[in-house]
PDB file of N, CA and C in Angstrom:
ATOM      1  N   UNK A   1       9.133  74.562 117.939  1.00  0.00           N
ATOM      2  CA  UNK A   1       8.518  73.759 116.904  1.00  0.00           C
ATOM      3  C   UNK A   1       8.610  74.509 115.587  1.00  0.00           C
ATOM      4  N   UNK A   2       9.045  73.927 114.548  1.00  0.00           N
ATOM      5  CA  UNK A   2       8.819  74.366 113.185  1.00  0.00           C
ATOM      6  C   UNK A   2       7.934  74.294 112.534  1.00  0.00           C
ATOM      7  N   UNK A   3       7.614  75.958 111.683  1.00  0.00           N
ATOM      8  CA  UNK A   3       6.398  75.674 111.178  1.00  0.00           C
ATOM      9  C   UNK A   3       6.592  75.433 109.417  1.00  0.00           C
ATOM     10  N   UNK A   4       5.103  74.836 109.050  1.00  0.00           N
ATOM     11  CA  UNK A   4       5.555  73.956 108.053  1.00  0.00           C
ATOM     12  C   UNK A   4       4.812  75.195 106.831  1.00  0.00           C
ATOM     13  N   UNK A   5       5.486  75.045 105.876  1.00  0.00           N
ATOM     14  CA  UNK A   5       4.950  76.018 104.491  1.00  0.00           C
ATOM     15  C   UNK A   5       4.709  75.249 103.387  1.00  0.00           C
ATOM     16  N   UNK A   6       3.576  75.768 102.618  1.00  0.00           N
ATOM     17  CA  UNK A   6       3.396  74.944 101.842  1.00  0.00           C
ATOM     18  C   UNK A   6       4.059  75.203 100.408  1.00  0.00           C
ATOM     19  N   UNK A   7       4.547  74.275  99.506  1.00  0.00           N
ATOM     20  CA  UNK A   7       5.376  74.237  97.830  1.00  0.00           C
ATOM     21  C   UNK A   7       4.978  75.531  97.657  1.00  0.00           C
ATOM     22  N   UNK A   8       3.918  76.272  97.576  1.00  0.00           N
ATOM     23  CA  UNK A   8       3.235  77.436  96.897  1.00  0.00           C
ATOM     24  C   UNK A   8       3.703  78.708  97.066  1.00  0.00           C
ATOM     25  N   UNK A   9       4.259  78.390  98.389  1.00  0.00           N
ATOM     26  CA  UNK A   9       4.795  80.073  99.284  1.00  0.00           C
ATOM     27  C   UNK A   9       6.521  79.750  99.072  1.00  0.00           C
ATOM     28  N   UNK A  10       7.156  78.484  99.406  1.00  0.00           N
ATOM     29  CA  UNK A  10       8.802  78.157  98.225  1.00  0.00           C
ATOM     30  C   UNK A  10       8.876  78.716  97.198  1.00  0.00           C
ATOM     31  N   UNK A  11       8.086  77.974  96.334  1.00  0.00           N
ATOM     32  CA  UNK A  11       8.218  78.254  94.917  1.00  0.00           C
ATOM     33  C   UNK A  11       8.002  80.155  94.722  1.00  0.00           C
ATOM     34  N   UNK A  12       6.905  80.823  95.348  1.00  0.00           N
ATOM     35  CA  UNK A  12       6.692  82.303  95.089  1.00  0.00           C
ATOM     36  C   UNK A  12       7.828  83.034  95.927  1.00  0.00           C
ATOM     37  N   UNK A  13       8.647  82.462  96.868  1.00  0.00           N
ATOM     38  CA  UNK A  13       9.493  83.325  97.713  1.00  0.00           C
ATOM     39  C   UNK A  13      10.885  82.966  96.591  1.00  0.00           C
ATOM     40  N   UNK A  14      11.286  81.477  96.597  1.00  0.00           N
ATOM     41  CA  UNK A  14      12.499  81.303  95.946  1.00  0.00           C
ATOM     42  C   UNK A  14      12.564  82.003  94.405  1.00  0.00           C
ATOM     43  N   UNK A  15      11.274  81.979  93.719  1.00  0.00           N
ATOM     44  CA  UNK A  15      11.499  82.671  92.665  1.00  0.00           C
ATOM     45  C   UNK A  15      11.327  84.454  92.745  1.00  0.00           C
ATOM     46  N   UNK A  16      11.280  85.406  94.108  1.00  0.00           N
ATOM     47  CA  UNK A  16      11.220  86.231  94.049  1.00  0.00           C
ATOM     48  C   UNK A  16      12.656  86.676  94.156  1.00  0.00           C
ATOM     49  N   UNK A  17      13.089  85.719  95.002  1.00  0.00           N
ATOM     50  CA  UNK A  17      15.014  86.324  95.341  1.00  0.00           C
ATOM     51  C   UNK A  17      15.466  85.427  94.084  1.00  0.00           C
ATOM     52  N   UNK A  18      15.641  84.659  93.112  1.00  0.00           N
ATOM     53  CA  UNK A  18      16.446  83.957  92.253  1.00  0.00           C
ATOM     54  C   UNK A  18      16.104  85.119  91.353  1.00  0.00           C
ATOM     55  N   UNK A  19      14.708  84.812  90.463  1.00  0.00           N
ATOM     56  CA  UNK A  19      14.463  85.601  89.078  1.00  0.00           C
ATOM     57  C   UNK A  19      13.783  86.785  89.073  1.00  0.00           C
ATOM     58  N   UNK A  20      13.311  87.307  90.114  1.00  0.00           N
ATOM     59  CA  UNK A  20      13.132  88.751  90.132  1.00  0.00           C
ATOM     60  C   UNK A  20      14.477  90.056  90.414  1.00  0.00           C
ATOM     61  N   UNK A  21      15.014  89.018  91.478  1.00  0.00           N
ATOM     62  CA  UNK A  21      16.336  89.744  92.164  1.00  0.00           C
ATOM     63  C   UNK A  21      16.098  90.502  93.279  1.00  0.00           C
ATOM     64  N   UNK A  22      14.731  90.547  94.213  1.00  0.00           N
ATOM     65  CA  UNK A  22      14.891  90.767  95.443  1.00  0.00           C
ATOM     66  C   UNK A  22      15.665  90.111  96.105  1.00  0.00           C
ATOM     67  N   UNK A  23      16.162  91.023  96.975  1.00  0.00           N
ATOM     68  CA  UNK A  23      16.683  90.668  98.527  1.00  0.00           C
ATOM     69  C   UNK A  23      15.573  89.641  99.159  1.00  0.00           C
ATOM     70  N   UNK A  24      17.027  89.029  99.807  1.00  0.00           N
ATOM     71  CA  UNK A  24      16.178  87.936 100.527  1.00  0.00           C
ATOM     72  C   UNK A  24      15.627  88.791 102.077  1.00  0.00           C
ATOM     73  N   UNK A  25      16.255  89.349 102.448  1.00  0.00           N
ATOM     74  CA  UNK A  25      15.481  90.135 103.306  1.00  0.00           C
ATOM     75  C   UNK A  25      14.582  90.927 103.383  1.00  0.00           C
ATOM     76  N   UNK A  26      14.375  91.549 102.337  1.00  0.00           N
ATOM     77  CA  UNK A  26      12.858  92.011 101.690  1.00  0.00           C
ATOM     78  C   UNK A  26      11.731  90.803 101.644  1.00  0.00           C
ATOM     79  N   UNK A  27      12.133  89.929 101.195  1.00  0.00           N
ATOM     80  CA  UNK A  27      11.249  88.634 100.393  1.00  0.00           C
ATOM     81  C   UNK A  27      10.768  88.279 101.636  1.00  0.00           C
ATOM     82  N   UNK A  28      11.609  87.599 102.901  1.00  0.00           N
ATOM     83  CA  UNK A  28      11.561  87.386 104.187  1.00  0.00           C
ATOM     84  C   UNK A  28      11.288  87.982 104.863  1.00  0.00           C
ATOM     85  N   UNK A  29      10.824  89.397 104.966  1.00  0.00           N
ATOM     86  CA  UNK A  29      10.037  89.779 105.817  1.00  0.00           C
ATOM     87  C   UNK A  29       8.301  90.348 105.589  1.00  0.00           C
ATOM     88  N   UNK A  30       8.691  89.984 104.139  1.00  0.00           N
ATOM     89  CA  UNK A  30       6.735  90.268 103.327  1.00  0.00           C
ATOM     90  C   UNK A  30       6.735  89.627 103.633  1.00  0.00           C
ATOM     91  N   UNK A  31       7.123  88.139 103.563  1.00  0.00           N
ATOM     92  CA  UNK A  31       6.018  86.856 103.724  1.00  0.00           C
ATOM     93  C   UNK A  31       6.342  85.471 105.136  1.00  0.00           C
ATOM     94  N   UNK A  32       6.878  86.883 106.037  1.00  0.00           N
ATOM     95  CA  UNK A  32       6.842  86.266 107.122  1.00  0.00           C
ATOM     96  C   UNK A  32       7.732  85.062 107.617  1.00  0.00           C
ATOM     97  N   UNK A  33       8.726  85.003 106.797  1.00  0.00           N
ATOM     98  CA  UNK A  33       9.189  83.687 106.772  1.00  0.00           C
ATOM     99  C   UNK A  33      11.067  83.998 107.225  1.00  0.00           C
ATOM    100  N   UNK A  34      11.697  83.089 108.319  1.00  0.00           N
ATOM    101  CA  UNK A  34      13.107  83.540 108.508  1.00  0.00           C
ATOM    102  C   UNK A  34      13.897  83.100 107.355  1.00  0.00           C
ATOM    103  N   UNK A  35      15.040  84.354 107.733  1.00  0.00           N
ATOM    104  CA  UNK A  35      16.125  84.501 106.604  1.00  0.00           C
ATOM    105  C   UNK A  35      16.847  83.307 106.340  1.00  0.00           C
ATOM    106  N   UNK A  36      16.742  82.118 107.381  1.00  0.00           N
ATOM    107  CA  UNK A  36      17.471  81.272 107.333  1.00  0.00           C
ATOM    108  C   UNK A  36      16.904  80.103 106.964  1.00  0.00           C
ATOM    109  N   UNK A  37      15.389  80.162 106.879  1.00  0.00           N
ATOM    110  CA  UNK A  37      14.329  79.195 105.786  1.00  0.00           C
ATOM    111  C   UNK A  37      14.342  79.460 104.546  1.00  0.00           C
ATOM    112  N   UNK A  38      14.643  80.768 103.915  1.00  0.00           N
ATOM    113  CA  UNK A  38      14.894  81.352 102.684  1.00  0.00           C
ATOM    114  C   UNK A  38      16.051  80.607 101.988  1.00  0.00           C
ATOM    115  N   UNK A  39      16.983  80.590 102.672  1.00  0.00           N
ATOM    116  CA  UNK A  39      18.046  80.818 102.500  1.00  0.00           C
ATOM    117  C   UNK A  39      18.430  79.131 101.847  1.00  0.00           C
ATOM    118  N   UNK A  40      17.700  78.184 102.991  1.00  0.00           N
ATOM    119  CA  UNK A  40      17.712  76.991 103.013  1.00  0.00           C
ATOM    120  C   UNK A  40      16.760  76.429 101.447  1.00  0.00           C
ATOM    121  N   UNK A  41      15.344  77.123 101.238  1.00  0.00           N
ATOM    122  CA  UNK A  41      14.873  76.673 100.196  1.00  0.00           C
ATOM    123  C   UNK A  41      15.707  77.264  98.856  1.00  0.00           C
ATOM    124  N   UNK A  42      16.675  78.202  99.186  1.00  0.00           N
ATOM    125  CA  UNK A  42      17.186  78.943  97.805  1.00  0.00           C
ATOM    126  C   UNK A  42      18.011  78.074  96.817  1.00  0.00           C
ATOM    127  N   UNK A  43      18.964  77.300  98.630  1.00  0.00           N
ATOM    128  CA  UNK A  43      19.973  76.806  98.118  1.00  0.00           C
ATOM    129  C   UNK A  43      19.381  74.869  97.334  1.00  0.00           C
ATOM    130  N   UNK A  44      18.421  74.863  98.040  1.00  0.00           N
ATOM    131  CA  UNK A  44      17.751  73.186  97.436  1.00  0.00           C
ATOM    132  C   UNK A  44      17.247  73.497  96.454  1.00  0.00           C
ATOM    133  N   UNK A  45      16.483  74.947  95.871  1.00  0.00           N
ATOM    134  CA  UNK A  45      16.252  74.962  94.878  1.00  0.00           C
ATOM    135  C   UNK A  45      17.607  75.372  93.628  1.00  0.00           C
ATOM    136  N   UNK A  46      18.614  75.811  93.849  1.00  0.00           N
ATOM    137  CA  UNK A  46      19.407  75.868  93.159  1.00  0.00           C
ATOM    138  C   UNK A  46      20.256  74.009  92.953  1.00  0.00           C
ATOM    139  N   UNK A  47      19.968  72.895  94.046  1.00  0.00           N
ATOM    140  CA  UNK A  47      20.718  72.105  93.920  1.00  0.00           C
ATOM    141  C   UNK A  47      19.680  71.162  92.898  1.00  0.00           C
ATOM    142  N   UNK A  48      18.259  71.408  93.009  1.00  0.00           N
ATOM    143  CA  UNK A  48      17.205  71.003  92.188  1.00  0.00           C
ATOM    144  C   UNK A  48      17.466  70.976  90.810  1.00  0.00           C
ATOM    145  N   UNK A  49      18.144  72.315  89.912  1.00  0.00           N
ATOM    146  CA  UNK A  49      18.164  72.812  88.527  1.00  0.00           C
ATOM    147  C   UNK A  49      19.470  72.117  88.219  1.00  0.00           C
ATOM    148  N   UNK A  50      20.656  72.397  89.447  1.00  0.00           N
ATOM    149  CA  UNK A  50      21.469  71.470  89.044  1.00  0.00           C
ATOM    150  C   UNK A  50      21.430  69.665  88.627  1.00  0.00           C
ATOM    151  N   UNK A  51      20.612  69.100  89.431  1.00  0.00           N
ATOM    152  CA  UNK A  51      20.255  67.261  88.950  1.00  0.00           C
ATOM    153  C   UNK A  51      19.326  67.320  87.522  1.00  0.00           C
ATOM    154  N   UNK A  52      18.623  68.494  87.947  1.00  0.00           N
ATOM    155  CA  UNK A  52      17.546  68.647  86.808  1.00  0.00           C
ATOM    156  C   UNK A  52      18.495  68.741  85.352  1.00  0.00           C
ATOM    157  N   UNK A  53      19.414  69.903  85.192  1.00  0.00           N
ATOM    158  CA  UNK A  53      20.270  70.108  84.024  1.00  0.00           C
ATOM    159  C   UNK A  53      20.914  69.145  83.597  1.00  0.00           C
ATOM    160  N   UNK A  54      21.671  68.513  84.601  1.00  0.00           N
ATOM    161  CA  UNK A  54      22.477  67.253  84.368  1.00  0.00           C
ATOM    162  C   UNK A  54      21.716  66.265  83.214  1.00  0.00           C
ATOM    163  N   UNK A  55      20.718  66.135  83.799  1.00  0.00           N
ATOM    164  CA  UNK A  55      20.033  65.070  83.081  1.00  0.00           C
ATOM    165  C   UNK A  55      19.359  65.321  81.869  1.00  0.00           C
ATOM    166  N   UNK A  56      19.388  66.773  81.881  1.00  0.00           N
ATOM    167  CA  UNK A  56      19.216  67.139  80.637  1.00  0.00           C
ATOM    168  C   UNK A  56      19.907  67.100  79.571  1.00  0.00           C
ATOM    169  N   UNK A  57      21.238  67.640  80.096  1.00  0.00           N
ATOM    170  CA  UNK A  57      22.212  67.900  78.881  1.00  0.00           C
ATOM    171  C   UNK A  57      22.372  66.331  79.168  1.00  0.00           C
ATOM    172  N   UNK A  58      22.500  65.083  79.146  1.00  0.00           N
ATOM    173  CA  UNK A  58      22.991  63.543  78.965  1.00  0.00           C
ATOM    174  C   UNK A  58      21.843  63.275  78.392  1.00  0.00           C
ATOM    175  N   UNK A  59      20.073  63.263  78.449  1.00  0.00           N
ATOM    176  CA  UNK A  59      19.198  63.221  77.229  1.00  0.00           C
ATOM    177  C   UNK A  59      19.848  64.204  75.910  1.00  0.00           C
ATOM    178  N   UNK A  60      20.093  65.344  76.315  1.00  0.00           N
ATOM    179  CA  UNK A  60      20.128  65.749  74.436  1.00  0.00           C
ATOM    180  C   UNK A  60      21.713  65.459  73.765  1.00  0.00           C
ATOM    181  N   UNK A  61      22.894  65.091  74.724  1.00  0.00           N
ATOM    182  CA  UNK A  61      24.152  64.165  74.677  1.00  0.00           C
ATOM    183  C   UNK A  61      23.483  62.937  73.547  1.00  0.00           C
ATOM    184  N   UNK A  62      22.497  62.169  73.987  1.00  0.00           N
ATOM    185  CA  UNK A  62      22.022  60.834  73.372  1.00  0.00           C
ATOM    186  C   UNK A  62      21.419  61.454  72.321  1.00  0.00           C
ATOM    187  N   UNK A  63      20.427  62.408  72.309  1.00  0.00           N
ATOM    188  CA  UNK A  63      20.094  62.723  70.936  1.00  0.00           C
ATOM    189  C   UNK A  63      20.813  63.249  69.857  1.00  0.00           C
ATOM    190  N   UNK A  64      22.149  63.824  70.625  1.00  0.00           N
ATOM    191  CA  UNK A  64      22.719  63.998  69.587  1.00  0.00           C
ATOM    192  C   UNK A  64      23.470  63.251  68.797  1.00  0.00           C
ATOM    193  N   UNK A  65      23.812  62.314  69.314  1.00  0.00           N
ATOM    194  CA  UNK A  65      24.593  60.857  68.856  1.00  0.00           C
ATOM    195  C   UNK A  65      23.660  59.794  67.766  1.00  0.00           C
ATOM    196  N   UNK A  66      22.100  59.696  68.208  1.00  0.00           N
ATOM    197  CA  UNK A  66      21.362  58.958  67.432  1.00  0.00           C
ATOM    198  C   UNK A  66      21.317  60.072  66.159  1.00  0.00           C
ATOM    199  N   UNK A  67      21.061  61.440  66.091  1.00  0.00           N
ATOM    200  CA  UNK A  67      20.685  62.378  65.048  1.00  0.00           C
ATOM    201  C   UNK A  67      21.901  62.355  63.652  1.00  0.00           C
ATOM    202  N   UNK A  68      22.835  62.154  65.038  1.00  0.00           N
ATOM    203  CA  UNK A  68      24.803  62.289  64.141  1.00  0.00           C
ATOM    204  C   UNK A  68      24.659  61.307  63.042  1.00  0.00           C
ATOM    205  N   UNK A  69      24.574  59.634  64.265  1.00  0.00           N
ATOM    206  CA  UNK A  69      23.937  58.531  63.279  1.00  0.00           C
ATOM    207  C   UNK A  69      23.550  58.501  62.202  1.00  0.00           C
ATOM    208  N   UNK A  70      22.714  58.802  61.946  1.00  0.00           N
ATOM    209  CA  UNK A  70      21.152  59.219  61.387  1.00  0.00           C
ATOM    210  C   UNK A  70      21.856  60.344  60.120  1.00  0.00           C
ATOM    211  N   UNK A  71      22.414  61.481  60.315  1.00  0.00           N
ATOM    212  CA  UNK A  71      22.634  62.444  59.256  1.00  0.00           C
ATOM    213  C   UNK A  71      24.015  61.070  58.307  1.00  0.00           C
ATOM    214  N   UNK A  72      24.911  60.996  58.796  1.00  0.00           N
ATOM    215  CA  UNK A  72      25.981  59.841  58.507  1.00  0.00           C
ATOM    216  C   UNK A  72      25.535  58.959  57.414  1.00  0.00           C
ATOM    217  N   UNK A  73      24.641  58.023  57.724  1.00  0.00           N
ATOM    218  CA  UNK A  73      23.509  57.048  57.105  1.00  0.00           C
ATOM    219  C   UNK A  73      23.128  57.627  56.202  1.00  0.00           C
ATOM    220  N   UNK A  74      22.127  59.286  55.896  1.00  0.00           N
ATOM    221  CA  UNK A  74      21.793  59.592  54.808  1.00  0.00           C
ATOM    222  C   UNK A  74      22.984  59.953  54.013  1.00  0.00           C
ATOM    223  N   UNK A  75      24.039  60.642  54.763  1.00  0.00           N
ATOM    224  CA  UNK A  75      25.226  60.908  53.500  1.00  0.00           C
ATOM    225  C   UNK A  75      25.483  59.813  53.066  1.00  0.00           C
ATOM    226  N   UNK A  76      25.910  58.801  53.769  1.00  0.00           N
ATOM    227  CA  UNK A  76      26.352  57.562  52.755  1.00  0.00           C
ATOM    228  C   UNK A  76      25.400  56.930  51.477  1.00  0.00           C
ATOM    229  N   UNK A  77      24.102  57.392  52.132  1.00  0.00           N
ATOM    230  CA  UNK A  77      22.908  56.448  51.056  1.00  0.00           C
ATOM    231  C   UNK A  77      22.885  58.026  49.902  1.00  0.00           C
ATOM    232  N   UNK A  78      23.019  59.023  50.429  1.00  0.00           N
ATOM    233  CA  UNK A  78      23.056  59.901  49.194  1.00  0.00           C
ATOM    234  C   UNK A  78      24.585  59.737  47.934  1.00  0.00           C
ATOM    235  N   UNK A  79      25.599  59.649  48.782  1.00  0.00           N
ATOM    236  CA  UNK A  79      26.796  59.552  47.712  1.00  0.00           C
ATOM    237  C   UNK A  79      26.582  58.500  47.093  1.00  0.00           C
ATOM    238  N   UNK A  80      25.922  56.950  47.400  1.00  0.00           N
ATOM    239  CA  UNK A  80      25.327  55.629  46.666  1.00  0.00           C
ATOM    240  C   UNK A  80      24.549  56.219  45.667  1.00  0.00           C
ATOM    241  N   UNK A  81      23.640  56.881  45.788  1.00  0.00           N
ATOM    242  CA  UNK A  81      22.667  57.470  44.499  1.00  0.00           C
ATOM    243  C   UNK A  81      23.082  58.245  43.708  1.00  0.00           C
ATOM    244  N   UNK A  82      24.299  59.025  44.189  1.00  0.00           N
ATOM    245  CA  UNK A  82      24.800  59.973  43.510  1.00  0.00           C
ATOM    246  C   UNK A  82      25.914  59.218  42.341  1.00  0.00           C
ATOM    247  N   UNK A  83      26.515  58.151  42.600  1.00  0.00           N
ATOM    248  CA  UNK A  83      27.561  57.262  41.675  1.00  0.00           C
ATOM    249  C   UNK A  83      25.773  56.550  41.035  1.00  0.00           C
ATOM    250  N   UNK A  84      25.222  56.220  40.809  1.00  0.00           N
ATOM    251  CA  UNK A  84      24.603  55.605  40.329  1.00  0.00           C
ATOM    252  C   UNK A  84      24.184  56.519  39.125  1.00  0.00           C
ATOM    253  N   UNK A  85      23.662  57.768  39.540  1.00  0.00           N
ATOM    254  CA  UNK A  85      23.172  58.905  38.636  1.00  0.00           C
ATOM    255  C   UNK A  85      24.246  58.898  37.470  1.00  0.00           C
ATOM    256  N   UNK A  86      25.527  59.080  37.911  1.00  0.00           N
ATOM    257  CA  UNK A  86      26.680  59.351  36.734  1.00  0.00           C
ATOM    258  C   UNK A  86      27.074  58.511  36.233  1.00  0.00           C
TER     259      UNK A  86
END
């Protein structure tokens, strides 16, 4: 039977082997847990940042297109004011 862990002890094990840089075999044997449950939350949490990024960089993709817009629009309404001035 498998035993079940809770988000709290993932999240503190996967971030000890990702952003600290322990060994997963160090990490896995403080907190009791097999190398091959480690191993398993490392890799879902690495496939996590990947959907996560994606969707990031395609939100700031769109912001950058409305902003582009947007700067475009004021140059044109500035060179209009600017023939008017002279």
């Amino acid at each position: 039977m498998s035993k079940t862990y809770s988000n709290e002890i993932k999240s503190l094990a996967t971030k000890r082997v990702l952003f600290d840089g322990e060994r997963v075999v160090d990490v896995a044997k403080d907190l009791e847990i097999g190398q091959s449950t480690l191993y398993s939350w490392i890799k879902a949490a690495n496939q996590d940042d990947c959907s996560n990024g994606s969707l990031i960089v395609k939100s700031l993709k769109q912001r950058l297109n409305e902003v582009s817009e947007e700067r475009d629009i004021l140059i044109k309404a500035a060179s209009i004011f600017a023939k008017e001035l002279y």
